[in-house]
Protein backbone atom coordinates (compact mmCIF):
# COMPACT_ATOMS: atom_id res chain seq x y z
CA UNK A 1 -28.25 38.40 48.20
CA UNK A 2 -25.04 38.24 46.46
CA UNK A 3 -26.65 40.58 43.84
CA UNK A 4 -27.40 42.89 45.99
CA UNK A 5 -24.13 42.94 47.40
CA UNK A 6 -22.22 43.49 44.34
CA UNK A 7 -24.58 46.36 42.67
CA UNK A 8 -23.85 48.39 45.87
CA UNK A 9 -19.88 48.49 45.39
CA UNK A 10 -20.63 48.78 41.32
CA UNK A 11 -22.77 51.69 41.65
CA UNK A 12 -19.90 53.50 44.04
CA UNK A 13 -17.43 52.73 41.79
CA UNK A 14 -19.19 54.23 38.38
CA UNK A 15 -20.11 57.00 41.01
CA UNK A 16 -16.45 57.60 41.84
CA UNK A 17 -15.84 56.74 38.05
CA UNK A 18 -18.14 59.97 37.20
CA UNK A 19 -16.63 62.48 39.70
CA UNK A 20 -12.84 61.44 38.60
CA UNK A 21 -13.45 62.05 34.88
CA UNK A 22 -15.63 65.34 35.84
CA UNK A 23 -12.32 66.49 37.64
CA UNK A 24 -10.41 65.25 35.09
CA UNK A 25 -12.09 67.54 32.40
CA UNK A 26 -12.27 70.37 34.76
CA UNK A 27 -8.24 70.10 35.80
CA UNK A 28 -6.16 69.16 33.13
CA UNK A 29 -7.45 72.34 30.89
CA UNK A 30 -6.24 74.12 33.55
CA UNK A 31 -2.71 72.25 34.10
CA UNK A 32 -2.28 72.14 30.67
CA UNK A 33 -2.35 76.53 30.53
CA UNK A 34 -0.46 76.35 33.71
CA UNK A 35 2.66 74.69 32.11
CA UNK A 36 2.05 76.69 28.91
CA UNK A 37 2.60 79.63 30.77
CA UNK A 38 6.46 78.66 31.92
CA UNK A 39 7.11 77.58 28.54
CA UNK A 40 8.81 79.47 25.10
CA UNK A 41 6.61 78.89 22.04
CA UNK A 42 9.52 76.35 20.63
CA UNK A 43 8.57 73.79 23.59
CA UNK A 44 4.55 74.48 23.42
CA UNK A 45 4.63 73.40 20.00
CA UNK A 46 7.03 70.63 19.83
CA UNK A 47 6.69 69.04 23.46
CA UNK A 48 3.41 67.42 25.22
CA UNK A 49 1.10 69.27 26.28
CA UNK A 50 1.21 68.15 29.87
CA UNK A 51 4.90 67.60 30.15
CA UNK A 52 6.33 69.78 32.98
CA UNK A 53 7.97 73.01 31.92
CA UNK A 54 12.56 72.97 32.12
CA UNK A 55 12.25 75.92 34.52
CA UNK A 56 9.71 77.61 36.45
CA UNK A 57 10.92 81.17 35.35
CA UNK A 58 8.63 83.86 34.77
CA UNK A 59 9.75 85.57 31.96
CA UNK A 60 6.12 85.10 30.25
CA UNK A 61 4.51 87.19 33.29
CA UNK A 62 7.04 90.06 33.29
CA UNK A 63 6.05 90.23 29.44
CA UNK A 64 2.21 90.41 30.31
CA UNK A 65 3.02 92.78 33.36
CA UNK A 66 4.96 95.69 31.08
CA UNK A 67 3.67 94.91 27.70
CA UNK A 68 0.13 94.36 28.30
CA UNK A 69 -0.16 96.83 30.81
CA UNK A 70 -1.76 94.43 33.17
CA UNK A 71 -2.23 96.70 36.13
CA UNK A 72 -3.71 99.03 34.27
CA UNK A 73 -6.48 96.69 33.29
CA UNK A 74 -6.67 95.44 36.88
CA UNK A 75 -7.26 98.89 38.21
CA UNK A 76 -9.92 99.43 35.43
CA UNK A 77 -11.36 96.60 36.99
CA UNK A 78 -11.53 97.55 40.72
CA UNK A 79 -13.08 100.94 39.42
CA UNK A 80 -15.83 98.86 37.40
CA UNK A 81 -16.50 96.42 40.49
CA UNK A 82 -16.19 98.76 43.37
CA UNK A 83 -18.97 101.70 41.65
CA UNK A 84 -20.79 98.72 40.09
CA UNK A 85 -21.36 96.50 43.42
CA UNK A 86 -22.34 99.23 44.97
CA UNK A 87 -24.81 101.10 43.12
CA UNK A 88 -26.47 97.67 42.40
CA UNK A 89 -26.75 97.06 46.03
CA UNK A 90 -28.64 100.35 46.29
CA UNK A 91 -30.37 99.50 43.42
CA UNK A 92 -31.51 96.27 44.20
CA UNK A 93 -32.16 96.62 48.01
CA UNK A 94 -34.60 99.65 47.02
CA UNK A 95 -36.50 97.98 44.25
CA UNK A 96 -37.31 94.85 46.16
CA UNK A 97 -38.58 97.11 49.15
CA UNK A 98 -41.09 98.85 47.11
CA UNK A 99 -42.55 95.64 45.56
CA UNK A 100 -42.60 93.85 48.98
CA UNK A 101 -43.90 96.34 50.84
CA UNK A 102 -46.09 98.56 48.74
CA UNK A 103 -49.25 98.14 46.95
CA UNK A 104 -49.50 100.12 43.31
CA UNK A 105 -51.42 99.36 40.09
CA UNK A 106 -47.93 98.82 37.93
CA UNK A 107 -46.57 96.33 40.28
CA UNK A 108 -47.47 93.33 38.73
CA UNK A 109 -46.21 94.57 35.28
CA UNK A 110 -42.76 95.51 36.60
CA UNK A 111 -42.39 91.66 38.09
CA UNK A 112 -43.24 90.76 34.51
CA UNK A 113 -40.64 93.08 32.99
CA UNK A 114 -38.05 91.70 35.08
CA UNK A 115 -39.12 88.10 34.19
CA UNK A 116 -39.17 88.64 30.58
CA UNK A 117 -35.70 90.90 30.88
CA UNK A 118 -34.32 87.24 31.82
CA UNK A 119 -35.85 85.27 29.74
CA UNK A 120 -35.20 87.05 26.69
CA UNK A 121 -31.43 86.81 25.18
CA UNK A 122 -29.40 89.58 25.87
CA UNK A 123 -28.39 90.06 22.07
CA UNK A 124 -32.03 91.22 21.09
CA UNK A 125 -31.84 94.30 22.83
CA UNK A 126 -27.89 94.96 22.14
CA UNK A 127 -28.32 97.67 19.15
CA UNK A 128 -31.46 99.26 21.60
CA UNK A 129 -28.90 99.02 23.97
CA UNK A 130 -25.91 100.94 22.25
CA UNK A 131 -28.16 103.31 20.71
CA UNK A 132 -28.38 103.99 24.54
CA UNK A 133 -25.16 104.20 25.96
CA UNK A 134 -24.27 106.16 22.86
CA UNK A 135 -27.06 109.16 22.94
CA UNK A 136 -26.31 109.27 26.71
CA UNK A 137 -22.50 110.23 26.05
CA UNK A 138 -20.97 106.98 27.71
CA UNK A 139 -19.30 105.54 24.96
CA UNK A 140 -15.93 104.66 24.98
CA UNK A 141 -15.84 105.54 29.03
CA UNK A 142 -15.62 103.29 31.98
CA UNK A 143 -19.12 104.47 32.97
CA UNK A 144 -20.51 102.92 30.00
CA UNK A 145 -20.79 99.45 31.52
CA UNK A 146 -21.28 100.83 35.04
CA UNK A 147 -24.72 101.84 33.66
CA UNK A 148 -25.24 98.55 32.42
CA UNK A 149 -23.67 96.21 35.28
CA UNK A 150 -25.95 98.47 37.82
CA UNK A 151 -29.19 96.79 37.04
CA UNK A 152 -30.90 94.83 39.36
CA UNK A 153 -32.05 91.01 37.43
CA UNK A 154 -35.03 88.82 38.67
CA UNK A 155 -32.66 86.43 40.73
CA UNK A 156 -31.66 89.56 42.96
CA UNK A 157 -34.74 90.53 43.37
CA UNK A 158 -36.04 87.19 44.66
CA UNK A 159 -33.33 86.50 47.08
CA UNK A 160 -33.76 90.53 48.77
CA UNK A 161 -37.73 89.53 48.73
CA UNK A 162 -37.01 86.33 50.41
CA UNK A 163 -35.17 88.64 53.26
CA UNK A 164 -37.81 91.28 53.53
CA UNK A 165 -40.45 88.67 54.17
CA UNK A 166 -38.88 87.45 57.21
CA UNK A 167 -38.89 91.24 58.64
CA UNK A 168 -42.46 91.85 60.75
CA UNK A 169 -44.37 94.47 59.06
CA UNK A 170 -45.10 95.66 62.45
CA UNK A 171 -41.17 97.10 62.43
CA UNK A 172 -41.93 99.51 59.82
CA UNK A 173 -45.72 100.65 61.29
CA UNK A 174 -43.50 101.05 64.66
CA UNK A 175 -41.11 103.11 63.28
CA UNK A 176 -43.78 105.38 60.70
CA UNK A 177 -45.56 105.58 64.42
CA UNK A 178 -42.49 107.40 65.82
CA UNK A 179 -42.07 110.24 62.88
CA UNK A 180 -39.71 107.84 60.53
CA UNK A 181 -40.31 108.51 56.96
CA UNK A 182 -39.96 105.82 54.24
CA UNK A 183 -36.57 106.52 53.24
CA UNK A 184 -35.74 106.58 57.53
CA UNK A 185 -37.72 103.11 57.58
CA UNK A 186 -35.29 101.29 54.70
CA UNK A 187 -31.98 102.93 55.43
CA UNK A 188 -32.01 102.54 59.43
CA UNK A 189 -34.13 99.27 59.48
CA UNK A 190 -34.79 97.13 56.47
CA UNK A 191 -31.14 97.38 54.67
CA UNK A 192 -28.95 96.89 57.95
CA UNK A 193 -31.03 94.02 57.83
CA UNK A 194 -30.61 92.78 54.51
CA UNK A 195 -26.93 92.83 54.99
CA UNK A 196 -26.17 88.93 54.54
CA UNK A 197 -28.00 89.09 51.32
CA UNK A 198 -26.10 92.08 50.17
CA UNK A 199 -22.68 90.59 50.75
CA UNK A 200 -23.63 87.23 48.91
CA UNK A 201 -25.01 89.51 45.94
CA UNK A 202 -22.25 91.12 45.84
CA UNK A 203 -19.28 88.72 45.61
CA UNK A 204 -21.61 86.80 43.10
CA UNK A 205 -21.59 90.73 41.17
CA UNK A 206 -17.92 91.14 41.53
CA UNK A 207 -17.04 87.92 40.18
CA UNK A 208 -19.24 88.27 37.29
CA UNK A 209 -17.89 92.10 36.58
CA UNK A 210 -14.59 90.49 36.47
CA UNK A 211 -15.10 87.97 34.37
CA UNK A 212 -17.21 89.55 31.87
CA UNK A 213 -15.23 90.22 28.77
CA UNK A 214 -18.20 91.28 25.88
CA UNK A 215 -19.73 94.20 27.84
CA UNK A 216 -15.91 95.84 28.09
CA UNK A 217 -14.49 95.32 24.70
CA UNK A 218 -17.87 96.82 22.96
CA UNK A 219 -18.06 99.69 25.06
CA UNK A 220 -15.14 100.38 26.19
CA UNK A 221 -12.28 99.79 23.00
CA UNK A 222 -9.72 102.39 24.09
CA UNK A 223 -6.64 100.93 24.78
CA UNK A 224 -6.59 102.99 28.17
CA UNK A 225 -9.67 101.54 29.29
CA UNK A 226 -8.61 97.49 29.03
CA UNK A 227 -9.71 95.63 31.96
CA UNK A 228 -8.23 92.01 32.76
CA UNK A 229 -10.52 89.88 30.55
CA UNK A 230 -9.70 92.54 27.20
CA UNK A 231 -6.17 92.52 28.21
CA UNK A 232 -6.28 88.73 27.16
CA UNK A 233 -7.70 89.95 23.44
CA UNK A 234 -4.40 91.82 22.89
CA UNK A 235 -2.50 88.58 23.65
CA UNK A 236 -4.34 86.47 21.35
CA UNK A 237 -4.40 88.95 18.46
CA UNK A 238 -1.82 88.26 15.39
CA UNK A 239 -0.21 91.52 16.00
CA UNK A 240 1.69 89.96 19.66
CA UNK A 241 -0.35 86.75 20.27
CA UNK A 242 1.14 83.52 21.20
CA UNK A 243 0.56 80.64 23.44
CA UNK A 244 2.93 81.28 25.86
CA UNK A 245 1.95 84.72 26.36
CA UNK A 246 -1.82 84.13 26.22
CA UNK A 247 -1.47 81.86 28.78
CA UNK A 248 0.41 83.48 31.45
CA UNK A 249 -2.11 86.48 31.07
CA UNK A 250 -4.85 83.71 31.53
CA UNK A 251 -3.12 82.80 34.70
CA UNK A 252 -3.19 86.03 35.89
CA UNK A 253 -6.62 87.56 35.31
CA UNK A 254 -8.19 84.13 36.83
CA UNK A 255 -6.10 85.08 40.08
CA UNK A 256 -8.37 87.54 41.64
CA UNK A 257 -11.51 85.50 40.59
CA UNK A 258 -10.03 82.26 42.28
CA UNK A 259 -9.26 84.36 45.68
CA UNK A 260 -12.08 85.90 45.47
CA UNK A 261 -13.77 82.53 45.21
CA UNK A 262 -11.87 80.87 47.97
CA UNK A 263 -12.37 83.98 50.58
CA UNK A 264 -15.51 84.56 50.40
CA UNK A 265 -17.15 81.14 49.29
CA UNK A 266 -18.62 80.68 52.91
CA UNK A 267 -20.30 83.45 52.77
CA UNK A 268 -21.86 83.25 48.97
CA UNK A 269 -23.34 79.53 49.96
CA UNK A 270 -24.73 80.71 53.79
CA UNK A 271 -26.05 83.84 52.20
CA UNK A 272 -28.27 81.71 49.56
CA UNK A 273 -29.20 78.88 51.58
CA UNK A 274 -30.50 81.71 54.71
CA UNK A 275 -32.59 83.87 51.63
CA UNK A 276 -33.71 79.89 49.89
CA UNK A 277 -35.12 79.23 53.78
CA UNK A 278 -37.02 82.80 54.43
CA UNK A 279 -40.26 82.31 55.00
């Protein structure tokens, strides 16, 4: 009995243990770049690490704001989120109507190209890829990974299924019975419908658009066309990099991610669990 009493409290406390040294590893990265970015290079490399900085000025962001032309690269962006996140929607919403509701001898191929598309590593179809972008005139322009960011993966398409499933065939027969077309059927019934699904999709799109630094700095290497993750390249090359630098333009470009995060959380969490409970 007394066992069994103590094993309870033990297993709460290695629990708690856990989940302290999880935050712990998640946290002090963080804190550690926070107080980097208040700090002159002399104190960064002399003082420790997690010693708080003698003044909270911010000297290092007016640097990163002029020099590295970080509105710019925010702007770039918005432009690569907004026409991405919304052509993707389209994209996505469309594709996962036709193989829900539709019938055709290639269907069960295209599921299997979409499968395989996610299973198999990204780099492995990179120089098929650029040979792309690059015959189609997109290099070195912001529509370059537009193109690329549009595409509708396998996870999409499951979740917009999952939606679709729960909508009565009967809707669409109703609506075909009254003179709608098709195209009527899916933009004045099925995607008003699919909202809630669209919305999650899309914050989890915009966050990964934002964060994305490869697809950018390959295809887009004009200095014109930085966006916030490349900005961060220029501050960690030898030409102007530095710690404290580097650091105040990580604050900054994690910013809109972390509001983004916090806004619209709800909604990313309610969105999958009502698509994981479709039936």
């Amino acid at each position: 009995m007394t066992t069994t009493r103590l094993a309870i409290p033990i297993k709460k406390l290695a629990l708690y243990f856990i989940l302290i040294m999880i935050c712990m590893i998640i946290f002090i990265p963080l804190l550690i770049t926070l107080f980097a970015s208040f700090k002159t290079s002399v104190e960064i490399g002399s003082e420790f690490a997690l010693k708080l900085p003698v003044s909270f000025d911010f000297d290092n962001y007016k640097v990163v704001l002029e020099k590295g032309k970080f509105l710019q690269g925010f702007g770039n962006s918005l432009f690569l989120i907004t026409f991405s996140v919304i052509i993707n929607s389209l994209l996505g919403t469309m594709t996962a109507y036709a193989i829900n509701r539709f019938d055709f001898r290639l269907k069960k191929i295209i599921l299997g190209l979409f499968v395989a598309g996610m299973i198999m590593p990204g780099m492995i179809t990179e120089i098929s890829r650029f040979t792309i972008i690059k015959n189609l005139g997109l290099y070195n322009t912001i529509w370059a990974p537009i193109v690329i960011y549009a595409a509708t993966n396998l996870v999409q398409l499951y979740i917009y299924t999952q939606f679709i499933n729960s909508i009565p065939k009967e809707l669409d027969e109703s609506a075909m019975l009254d003179g709608c077309s098709y195209f009527k059927v899916f933009t004045k019934m099925i995607f008003p419908l699919l909202l809630p699904a669209t919305a999650t999709l899309a914050i989890i799109k915009a966050v990964d658009v934002m964060n994305d630094m490869y697809v950018p700095y390959l295809y887009m290497p004009s200095s014109t066309l930085r966006t916030l993750t490349t900005t961060l390249m220029y501050f960690s090359s030898s030409k102007f990099g530095s710690w404290d630098y580097l650091s105040a333009a990580i604050i900054l470009v994690m910013l809109p991610t972390l509001v983004i995060y916090l806004v619209f959380s709800k909604y990313i969490f309610k969105g999958i669990v009502a698509g994981a409970v479709k039936s």
